[in-house]
C-alpha atoms as a PDB file:
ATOM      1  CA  UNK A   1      -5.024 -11.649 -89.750  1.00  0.00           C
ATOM      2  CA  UNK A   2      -5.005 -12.024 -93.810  1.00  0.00           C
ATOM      3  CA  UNK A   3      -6.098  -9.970 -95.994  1.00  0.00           C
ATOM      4  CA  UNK A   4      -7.835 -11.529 -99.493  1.00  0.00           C
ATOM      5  CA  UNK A   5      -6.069  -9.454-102.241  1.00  0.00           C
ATOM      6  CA  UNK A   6      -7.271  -9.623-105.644  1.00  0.00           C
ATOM      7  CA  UNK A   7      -9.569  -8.287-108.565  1.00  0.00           C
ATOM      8  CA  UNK A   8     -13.966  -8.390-107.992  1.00  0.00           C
ATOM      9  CA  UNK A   9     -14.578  -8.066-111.266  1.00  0.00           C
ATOM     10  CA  UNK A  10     -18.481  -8.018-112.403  1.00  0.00           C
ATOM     11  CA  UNK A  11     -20.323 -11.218-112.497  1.00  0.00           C
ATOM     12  CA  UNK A  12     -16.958 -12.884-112.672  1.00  0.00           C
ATOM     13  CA  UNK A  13     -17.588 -15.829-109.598  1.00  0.00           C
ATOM     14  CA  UNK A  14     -13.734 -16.811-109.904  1.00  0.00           C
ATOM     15  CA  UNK A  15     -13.296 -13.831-107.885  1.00  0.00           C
ATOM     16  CA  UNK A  16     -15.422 -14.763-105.176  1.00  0.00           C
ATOM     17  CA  UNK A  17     -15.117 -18.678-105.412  1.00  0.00           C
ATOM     18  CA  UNK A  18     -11.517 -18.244-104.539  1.00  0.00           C
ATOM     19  CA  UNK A  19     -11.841 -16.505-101.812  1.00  0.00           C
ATOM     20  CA  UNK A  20     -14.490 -18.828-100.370  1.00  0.00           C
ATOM     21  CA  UNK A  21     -12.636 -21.579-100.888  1.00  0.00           C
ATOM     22  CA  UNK A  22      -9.761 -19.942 -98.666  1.00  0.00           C
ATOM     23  CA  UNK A  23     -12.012 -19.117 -95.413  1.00  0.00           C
ATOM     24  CA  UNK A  24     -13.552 -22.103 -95.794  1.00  0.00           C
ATOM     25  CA  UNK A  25     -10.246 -24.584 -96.121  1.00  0.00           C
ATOM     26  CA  UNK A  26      -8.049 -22.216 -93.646  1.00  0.00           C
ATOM     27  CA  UNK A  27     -10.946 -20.575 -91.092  1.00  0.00           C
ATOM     28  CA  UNK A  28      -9.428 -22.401 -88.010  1.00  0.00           C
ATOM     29  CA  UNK A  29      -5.672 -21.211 -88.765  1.00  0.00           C
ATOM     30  CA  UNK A  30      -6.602 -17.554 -89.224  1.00  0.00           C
ATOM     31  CA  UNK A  31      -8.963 -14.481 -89.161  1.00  0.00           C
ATOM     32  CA  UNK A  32      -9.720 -12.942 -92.601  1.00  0.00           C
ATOM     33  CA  UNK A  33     -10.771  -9.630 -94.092  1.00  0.00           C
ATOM     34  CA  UNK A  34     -12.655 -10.435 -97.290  1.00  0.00           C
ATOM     35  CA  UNK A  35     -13.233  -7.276 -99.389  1.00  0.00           C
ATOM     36  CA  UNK A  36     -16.157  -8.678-100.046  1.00  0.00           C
ATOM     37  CA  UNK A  37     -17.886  -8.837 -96.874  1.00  0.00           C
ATOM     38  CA  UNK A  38     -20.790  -6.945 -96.355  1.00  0.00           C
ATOM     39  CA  UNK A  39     -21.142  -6.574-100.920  1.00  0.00           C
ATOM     40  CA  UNK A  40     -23.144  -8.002-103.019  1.00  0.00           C
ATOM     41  CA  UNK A  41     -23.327  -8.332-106.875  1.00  0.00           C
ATOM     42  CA  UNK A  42     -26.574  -7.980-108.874  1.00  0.00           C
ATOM     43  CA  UNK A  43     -26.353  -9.578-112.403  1.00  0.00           C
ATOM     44  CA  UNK A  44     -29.740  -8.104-113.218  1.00  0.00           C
ATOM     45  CA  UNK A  45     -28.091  -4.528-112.707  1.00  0.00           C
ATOM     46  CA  UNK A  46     -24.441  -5.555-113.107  1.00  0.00           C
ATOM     47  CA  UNK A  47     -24.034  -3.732-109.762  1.00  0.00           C
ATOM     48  CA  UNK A  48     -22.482  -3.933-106.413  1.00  0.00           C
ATOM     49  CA  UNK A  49     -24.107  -2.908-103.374  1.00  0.00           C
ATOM     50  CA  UNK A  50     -23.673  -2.374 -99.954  1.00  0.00           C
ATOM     51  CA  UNK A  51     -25.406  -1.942 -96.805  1.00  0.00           C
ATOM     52  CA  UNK A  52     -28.377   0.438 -97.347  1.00  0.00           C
ATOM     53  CA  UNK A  53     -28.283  -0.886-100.850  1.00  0.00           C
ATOM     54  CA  UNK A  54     -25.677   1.877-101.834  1.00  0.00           C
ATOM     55  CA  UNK A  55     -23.374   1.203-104.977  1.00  0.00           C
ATOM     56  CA  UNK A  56     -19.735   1.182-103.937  1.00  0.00           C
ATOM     57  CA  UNK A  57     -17.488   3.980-105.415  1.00  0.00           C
ATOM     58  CA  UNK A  58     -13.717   3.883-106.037  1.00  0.00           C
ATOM     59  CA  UNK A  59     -13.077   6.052-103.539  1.00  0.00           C
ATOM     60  CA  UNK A  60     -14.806   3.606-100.823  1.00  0.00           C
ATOM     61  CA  UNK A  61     -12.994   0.709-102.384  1.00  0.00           C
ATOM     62  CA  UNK A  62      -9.775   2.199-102.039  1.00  0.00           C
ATOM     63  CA  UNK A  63      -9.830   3.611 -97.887  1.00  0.00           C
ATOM     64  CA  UNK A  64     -10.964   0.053 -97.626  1.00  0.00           C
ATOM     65  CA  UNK A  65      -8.019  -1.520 -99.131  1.00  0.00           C
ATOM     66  CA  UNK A  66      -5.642   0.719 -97.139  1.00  0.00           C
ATOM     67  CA  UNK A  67      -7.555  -0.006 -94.296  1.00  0.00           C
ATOM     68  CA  UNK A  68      -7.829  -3.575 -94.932  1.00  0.00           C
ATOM     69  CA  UNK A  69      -3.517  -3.625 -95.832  1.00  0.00           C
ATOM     70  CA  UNK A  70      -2.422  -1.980 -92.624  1.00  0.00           C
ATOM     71  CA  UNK A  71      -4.146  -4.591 -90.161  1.00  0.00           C
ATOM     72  CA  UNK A  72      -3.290  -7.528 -91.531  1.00  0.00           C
ATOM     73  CA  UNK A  73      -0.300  -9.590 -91.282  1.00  0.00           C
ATOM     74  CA  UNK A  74      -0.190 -11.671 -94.561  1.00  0.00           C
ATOM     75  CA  UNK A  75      -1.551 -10.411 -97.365  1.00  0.00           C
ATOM     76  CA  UNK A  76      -2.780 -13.339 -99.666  1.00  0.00           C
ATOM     77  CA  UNK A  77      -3.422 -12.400-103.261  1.00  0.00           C
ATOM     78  CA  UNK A  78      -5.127 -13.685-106.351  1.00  0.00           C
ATOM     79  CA  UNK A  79      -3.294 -12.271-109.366  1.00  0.00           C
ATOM     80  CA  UNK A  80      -4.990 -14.747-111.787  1.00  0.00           C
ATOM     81  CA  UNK A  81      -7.404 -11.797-113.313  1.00  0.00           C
ATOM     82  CA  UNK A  82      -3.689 -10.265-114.684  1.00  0.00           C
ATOM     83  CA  UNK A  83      -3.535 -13.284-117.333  1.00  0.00           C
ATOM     84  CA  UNK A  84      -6.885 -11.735-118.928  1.00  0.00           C
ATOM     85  CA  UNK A  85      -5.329  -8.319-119.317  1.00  0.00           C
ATOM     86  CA  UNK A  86      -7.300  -7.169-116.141  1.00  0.00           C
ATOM     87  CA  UNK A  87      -5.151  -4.158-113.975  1.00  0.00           C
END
């Protein structure tokens, strides 16, 4: 199982493209867990939802990580978003 690290910055599709571009190329070597599964962005708002059309909080993000970190076996990570002075 891998785990797509990386930023999910607002309206920034690099973030998402990426990852994409991973399941995509690799989806018959490997299971993933996208942090973005089951989120959304809205421009219009500059929001994220999620199921029930909720707006993620840190706090959700976060568990989700953790959760996300401790079942998979390679972590893959985008660290591009570090060039543009993003943490």
């Amino acid at each position: 199982m891998v785990y797509l690290a990386g930023s999910i910055r607002d309206g920034n599709e690099d973030d998402i493209k990426w990852r994409e571009e991973v399941i995509d190329q690799c989806n018959e070597l490997a299971t993933f867990l996208n942090p973005l599964g089951g989120k959304q962005y809205l421009p219009l708002t500059k929001q994220w939802i999620v199921a029930n059309d909720r707006t993620p909080v840190a706090r959700f993000n976060v568990k989700h990580d953790f959760w996300a970190v401790d079942r998979a076996d390679i972590v893959l990570a985008n660290l591009t978003s570090l060039a543009d002075g993003y943490p």
